[in-house]
C-alpha atoms as a PDB file:
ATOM      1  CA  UNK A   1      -6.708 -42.248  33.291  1.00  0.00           C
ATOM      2  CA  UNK A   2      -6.529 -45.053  35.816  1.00  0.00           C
ATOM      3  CA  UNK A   3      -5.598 -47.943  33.102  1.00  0.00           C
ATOM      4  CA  UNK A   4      -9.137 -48.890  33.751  1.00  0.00           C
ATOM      5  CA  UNK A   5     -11.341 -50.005  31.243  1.00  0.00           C
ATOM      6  CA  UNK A   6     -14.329 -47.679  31.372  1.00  0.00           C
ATOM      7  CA  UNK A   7     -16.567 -50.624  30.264  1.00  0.00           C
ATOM      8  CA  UNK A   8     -18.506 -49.423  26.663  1.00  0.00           C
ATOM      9  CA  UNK A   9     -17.478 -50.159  23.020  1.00  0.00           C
ATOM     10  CA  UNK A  10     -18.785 -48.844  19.544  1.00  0.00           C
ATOM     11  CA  UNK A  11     -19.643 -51.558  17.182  1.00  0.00           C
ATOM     12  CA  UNK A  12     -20.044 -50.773  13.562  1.00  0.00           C
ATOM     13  CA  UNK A  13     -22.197 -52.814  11.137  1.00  0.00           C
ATOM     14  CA  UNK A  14     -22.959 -53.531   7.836  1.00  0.00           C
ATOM     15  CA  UNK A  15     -26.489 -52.735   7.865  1.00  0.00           C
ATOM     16  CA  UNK A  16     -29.407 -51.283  10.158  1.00  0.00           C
ATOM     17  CA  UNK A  17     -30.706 -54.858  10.597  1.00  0.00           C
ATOM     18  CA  UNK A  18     -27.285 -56.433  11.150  1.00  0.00           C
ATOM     19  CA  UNK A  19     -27.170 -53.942  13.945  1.00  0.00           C
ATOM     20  CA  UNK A  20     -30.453 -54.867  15.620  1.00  0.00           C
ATOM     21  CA  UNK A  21     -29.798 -59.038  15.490  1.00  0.00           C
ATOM     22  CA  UNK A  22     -26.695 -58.124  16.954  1.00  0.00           C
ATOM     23  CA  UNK A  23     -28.477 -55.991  20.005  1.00  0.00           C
ATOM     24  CA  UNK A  24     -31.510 -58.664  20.039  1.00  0.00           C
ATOM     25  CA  UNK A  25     -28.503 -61.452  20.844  1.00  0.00           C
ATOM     26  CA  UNK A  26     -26.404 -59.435  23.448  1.00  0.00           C
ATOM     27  CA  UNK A  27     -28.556 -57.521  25.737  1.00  0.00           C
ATOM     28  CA  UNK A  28     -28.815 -58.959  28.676  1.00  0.00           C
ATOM     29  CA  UNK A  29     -25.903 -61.661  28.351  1.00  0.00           C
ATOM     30  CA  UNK A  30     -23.133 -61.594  31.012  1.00  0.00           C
ATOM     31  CA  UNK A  31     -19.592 -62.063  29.991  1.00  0.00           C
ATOM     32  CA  UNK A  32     -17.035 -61.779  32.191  1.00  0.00           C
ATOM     33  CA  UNK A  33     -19.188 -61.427  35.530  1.00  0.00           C
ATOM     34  CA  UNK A  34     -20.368 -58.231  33.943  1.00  0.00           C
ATOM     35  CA  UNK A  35     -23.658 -57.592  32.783  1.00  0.00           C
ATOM     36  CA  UNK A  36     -24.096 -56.564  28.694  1.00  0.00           C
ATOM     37  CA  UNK A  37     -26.396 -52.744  27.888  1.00  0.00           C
ATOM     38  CA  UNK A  38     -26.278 -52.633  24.313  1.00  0.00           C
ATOM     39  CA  UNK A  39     -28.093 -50.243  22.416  1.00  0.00           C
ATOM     40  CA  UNK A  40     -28.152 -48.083  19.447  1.00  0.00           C
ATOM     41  CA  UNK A  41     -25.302 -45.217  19.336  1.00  0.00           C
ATOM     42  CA  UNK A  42     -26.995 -41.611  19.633  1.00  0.00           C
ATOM     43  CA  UNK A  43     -25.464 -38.376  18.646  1.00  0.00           C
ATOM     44  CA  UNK A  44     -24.210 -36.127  21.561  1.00  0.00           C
ATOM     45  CA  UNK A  45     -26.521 -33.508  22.896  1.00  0.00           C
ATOM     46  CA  UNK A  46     -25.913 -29.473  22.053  1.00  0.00           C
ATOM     47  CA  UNK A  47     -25.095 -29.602  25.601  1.00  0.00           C
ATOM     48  CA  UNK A  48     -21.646 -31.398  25.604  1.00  0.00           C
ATOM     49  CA  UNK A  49     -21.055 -30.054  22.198  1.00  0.00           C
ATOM     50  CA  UNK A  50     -21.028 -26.494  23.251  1.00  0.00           C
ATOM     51  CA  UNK A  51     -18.758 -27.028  26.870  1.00  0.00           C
ATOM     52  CA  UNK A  52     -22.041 -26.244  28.741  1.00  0.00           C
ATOM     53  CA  UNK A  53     -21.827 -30.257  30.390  1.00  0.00           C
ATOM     54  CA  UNK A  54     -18.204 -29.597  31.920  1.00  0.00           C
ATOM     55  CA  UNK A  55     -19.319 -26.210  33.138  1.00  0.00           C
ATOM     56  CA  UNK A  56     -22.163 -27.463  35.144  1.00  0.00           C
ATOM     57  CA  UNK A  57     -20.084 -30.785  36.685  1.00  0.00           C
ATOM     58  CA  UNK A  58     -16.703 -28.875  37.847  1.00  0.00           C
END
């Protein structure tokens, strides 16, 4: 909301082991003073899904 970039990306590849050379070669590497977390994309949780996550946090 700020113009701010919030600092994550998703990345899609070709293939399951495209996806892992391409973790293997970035974690850890700093690019633009910041440091790189990359890691596999997981499905949300029920939690978020059902509006339970913005109940608890208001």
């Amino acid at each position: 909301m700020n113009g701010k970039s919030r600092g994550f990306a998703f990345v899609t590849m070709g293939n399951r082991n495209e996806g892992q050379a391409a973790i293997n070669a970035l974690e850890g590497q700093f690019i633009d003073g910041r440091n790189l977390t990359v890691s596999e994309a997981r499905p949300k949780n029920d939690d978020r899904a059902s509006g339970d996550f913005q109940r608890r946090h208001r």
